[in-house]
PDB file of N, CA and C in Angstrom:
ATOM      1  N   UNK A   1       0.850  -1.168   0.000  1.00  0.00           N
ATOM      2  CA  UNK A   1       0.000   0.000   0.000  1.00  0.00           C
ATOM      3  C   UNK A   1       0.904   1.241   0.000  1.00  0.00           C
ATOM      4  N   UNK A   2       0.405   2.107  -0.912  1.00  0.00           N
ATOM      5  CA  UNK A   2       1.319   3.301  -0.941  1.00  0.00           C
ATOM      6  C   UNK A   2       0.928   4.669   0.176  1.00  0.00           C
ATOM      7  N   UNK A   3       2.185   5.593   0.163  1.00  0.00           N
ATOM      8  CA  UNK A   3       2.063   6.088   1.346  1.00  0.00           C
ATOM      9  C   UNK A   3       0.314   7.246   1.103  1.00  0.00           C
ATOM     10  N   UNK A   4       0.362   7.628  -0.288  1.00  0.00           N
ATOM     11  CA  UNK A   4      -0.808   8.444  -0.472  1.00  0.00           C
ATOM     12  C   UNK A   4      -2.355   7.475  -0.238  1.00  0.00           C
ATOM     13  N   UNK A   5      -2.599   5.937  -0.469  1.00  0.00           N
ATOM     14  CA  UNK A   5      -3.292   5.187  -0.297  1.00  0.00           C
ATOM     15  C   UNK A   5      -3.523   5.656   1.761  1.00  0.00           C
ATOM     16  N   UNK A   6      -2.436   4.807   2.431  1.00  0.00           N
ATOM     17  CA  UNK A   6      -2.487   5.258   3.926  1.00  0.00           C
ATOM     18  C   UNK A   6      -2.947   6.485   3.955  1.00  0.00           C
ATOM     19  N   UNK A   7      -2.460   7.372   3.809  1.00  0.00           N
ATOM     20  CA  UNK A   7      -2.908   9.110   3.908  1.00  0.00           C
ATOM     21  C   UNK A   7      -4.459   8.951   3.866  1.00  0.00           C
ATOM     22  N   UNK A   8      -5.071   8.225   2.672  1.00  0.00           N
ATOM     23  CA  UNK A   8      -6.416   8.398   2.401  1.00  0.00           C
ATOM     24  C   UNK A   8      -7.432   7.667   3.167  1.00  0.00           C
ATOM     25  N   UNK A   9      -6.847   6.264   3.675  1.00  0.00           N
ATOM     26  CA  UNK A   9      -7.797   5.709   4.558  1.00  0.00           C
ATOM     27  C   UNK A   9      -7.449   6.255   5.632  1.00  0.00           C
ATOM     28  N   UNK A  10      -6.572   7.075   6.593  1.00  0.00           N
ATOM     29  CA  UNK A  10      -6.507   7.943   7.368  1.00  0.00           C
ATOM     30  C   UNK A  10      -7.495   8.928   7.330  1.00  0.00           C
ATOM     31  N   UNK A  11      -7.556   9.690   6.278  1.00  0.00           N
ATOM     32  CA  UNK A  11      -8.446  10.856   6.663  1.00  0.00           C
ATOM     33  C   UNK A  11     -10.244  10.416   6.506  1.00  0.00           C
ATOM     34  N   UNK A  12     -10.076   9.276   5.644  1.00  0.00           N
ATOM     35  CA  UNK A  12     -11.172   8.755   5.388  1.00  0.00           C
ATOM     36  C   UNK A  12     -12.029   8.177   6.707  1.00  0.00           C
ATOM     37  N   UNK A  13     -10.842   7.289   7.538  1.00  0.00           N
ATOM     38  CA  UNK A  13     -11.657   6.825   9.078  1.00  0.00           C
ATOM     39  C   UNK A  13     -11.887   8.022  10.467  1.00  0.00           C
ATOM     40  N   UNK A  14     -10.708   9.504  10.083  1.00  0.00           N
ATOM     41  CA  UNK A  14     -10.677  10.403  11.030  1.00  0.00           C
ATOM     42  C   UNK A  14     -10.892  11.446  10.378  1.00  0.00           C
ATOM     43  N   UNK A  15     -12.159  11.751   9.250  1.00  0.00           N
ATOM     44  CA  UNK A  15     -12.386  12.793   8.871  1.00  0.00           C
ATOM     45  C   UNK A  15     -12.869  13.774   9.623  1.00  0.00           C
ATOM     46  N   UNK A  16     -14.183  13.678  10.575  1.00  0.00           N
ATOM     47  CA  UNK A  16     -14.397  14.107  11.433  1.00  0.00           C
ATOM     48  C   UNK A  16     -13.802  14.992  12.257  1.00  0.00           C
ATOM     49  N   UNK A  17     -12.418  14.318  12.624  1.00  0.00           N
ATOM     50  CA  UNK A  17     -11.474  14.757  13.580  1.00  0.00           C
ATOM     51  C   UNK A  17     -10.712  16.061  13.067  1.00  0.00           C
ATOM     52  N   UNK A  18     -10.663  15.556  12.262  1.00  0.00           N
ATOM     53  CA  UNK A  18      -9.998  16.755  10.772  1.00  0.00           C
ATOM     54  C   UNK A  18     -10.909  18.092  10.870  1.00  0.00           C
ATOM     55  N   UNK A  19     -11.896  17.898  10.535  1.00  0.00           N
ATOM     56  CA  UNK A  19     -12.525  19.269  10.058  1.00  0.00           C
ATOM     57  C   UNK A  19     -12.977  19.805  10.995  1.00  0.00           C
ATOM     58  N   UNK A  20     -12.940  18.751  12.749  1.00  0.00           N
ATOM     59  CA  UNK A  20     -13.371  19.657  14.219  1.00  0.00           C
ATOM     60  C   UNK A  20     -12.164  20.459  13.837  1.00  0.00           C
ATOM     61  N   UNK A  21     -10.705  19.806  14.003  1.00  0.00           N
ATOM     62  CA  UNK A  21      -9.721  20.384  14.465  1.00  0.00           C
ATOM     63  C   UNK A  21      -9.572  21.742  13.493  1.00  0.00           C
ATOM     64  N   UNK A  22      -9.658  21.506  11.997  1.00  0.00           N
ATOM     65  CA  UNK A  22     -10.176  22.561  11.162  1.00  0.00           C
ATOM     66  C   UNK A  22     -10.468  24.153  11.785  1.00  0.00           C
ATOM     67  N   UNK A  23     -12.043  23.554  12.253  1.00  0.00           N
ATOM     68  CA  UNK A  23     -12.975  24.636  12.513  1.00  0.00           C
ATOM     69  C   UNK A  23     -12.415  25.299  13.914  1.00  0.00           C
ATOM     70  N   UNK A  24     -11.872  24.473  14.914  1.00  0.00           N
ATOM     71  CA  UNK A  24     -11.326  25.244  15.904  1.00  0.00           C
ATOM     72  C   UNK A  24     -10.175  25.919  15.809  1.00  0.00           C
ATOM     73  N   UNK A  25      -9.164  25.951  14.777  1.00  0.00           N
ATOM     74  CA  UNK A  25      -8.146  26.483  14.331  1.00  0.00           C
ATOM     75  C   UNK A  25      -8.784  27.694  13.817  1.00  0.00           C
ATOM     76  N   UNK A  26      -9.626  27.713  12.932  1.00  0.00           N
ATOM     77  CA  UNK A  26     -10.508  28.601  12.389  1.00  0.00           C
ATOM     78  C   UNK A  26     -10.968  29.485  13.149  1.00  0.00           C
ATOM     79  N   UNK A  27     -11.490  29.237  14.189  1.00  0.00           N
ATOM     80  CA  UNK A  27     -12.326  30.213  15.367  1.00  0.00           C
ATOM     81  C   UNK A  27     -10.796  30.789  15.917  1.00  0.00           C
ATOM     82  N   UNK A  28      -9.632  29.795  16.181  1.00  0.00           N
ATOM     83  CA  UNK A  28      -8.599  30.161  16.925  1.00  0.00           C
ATOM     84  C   UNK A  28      -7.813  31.590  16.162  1.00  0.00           C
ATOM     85  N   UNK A  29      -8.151  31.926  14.987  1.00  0.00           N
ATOM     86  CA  UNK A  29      -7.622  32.650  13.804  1.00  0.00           C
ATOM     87  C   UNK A  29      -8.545  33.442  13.887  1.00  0.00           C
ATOM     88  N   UNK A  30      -9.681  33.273  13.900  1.00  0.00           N
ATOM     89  CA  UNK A  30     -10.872  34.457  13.622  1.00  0.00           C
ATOM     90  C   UNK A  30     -10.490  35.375  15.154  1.00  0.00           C
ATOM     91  N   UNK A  31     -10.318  34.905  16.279  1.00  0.00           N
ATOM     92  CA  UNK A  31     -10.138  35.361  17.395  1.00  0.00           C
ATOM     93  C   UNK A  31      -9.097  36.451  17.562  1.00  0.00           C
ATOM     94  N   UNK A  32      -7.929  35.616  16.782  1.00  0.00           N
ATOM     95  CA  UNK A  32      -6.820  36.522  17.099  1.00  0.00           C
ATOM     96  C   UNK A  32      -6.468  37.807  16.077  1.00  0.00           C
ATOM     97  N   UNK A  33      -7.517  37.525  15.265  1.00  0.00           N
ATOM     98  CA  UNK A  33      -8.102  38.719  14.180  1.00  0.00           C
ATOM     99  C   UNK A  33      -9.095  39.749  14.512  1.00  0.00           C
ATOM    100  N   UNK A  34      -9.428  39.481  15.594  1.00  0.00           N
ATOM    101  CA  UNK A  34     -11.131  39.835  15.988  1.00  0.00           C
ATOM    102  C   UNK A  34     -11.677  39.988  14.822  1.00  0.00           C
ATOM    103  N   UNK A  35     -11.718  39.116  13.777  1.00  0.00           N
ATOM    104  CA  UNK A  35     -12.979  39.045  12.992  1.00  0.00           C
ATOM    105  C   UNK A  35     -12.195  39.868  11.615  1.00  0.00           C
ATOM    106  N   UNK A  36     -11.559  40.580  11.892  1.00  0.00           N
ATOM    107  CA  UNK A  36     -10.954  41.262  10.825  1.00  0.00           C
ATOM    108  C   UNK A  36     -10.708  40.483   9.435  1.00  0.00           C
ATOM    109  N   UNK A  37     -10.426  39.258   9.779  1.00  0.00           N
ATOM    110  CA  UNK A  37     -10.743  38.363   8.152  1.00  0.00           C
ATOM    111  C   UNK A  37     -11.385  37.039   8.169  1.00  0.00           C
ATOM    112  N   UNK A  38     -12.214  37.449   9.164  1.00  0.00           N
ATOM    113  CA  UNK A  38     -13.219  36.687   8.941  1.00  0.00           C
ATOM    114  C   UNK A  38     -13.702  35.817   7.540  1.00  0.00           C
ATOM    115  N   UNK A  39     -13.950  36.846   6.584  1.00  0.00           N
ATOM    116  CA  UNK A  39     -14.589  35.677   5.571  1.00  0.00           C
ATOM    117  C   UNK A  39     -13.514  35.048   4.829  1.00  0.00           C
ATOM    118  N   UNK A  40     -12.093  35.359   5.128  1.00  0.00           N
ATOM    119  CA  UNK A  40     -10.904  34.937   3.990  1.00  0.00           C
ATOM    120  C   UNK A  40     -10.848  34.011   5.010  1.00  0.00           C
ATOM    121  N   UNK A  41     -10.852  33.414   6.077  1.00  0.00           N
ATOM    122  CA  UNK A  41     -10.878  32.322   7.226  1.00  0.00           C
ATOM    123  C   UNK A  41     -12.023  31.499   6.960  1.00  0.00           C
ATOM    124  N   UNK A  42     -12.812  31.916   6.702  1.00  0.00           N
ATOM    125  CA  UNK A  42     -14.395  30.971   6.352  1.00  0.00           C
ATOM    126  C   UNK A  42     -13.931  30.482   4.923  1.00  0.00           C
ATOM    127  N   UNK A  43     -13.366  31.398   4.162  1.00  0.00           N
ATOM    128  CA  UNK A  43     -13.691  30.782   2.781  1.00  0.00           C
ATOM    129  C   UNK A  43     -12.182  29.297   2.690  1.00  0.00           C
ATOM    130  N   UNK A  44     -11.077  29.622   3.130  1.00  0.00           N
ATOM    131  CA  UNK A  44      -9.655  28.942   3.319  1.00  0.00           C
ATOM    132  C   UNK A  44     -10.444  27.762   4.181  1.00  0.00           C
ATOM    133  N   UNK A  45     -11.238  27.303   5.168  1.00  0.00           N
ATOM    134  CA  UNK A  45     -11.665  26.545   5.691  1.00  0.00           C
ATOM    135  C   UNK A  45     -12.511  25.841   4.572  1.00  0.00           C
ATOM    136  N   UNK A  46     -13.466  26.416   4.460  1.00  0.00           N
ATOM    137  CA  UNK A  46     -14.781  25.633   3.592  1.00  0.00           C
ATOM    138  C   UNK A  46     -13.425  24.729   2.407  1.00  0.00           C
ATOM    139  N   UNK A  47     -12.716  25.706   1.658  1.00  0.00           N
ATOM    140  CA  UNK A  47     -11.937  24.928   0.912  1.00  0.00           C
ATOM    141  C   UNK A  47     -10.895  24.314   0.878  1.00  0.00           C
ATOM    142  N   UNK A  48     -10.396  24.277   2.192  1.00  0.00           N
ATOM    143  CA  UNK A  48      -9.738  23.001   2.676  1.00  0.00           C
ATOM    144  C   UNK A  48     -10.896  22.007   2.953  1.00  0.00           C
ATOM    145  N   UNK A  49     -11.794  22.043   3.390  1.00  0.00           N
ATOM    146  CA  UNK A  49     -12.668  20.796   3.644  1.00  0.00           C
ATOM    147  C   UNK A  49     -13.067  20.222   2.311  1.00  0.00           C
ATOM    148  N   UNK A  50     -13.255  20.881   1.375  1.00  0.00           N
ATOM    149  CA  UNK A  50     -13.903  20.426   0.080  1.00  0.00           C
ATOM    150  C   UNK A  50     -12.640  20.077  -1.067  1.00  0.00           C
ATOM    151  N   UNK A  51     -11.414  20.159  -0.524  1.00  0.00           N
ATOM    152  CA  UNK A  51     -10.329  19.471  -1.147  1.00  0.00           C
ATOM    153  C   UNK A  51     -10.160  18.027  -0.386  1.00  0.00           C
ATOM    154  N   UNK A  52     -10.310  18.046   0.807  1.00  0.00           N
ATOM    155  CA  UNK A  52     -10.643  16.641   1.581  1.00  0.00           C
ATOM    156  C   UNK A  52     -11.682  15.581   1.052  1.00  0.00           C
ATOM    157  N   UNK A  53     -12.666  16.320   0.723  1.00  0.00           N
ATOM    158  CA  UNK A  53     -13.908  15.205   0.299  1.00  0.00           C
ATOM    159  C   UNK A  53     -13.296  15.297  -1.092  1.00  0.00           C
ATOM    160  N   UNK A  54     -12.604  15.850  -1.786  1.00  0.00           N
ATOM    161  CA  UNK A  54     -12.127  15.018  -3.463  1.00  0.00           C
ATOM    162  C   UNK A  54     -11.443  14.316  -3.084  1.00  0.00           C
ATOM    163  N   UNK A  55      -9.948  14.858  -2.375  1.00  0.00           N
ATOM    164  CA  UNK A  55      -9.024  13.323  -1.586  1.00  0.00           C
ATOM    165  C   UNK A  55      -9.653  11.910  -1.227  1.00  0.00           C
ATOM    166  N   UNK A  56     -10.248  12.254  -0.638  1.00  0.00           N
ATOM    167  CA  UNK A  56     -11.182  10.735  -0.350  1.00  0.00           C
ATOM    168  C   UNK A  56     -12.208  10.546  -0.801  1.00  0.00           C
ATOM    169  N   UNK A  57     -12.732  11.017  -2.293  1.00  0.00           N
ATOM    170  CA  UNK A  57     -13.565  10.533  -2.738  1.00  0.00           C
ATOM    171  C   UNK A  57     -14.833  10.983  -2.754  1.00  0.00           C
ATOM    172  N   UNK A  58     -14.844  11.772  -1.334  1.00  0.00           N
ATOM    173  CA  UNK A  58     -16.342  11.989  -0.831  1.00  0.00           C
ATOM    174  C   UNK A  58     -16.720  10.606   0.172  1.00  0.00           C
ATOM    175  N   UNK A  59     -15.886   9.698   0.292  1.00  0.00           N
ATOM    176  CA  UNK A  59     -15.982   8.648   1.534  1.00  0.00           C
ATOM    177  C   UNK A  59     -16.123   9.502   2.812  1.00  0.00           C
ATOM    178  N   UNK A  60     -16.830   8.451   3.629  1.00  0.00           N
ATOM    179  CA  UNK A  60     -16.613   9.440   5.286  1.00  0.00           C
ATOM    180  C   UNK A  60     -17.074   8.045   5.976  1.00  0.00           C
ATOM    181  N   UNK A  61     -16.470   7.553   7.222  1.00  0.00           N
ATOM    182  CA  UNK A  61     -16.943   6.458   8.118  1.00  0.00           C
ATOM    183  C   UNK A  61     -17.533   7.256   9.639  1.00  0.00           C
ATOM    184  N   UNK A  62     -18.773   7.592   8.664  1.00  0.00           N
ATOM    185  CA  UNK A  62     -19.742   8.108  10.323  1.00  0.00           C
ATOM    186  C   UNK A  62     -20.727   7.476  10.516  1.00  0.00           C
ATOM    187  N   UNK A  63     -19.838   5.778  10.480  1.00  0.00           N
ATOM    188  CA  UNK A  63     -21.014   4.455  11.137  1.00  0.00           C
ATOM    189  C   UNK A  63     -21.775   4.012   9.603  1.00  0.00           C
ATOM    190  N   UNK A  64     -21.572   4.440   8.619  1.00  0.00           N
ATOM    191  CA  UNK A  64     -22.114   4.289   7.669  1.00  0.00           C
ATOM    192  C   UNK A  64     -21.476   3.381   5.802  1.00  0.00           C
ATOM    193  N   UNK A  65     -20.583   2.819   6.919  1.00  0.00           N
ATOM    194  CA  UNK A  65     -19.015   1.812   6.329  1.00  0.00           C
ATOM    195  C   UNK A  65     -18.369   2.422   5.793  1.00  0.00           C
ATOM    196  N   UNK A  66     -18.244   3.622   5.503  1.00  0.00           N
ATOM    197  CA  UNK A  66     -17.357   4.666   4.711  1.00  0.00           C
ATOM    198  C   UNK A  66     -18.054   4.802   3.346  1.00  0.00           C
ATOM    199  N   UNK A  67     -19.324   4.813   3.032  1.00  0.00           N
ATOM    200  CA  UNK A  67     -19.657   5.277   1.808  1.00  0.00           C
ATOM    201  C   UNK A  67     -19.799   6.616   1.155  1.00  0.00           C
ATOM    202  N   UNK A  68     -19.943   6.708  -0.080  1.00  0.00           N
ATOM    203  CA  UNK A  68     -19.786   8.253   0.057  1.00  0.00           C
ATOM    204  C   UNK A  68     -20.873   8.614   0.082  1.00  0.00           C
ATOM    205  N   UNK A  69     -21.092   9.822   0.208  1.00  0.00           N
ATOM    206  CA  UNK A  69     -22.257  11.421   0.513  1.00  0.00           C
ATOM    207  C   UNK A  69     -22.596  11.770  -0.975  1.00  0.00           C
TER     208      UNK A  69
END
């Protein structure tokens, strides 16, 4: 199995974990901005998450065997 294969069933079984840790980085940035770039923080988030669901396919294992959305 190649190392980008691992990478993918990684984010694929801890996606979740990913896009909490994401969004609290996000708030952690919006904070220390007070809001000042706010939407360039919303938009860099949303599209890191939506480069994740092409990485994996659109798979996600939330009890649902990892099928996709």
């Amino acid at each position: 199995m190649s190392f980008m294969d691992r990478l993918k069933d990684k984010l694929v079984q801890n996606r979740d974990k990913v896009e909490t840790g994401m969004d609290k980085a996000a708030s952690a940035a919006d904070s220390a901005t007070k809001g000042k770039h706010r939407g360039r923080i919303e938009t860099g988030t949303r599209k890191a998450k939506e480069a994740i669901g092409r990485f994996t396919n659109g798979h996600r294992r939330d009890g649902d065997g990892g099928a996709p959305r």
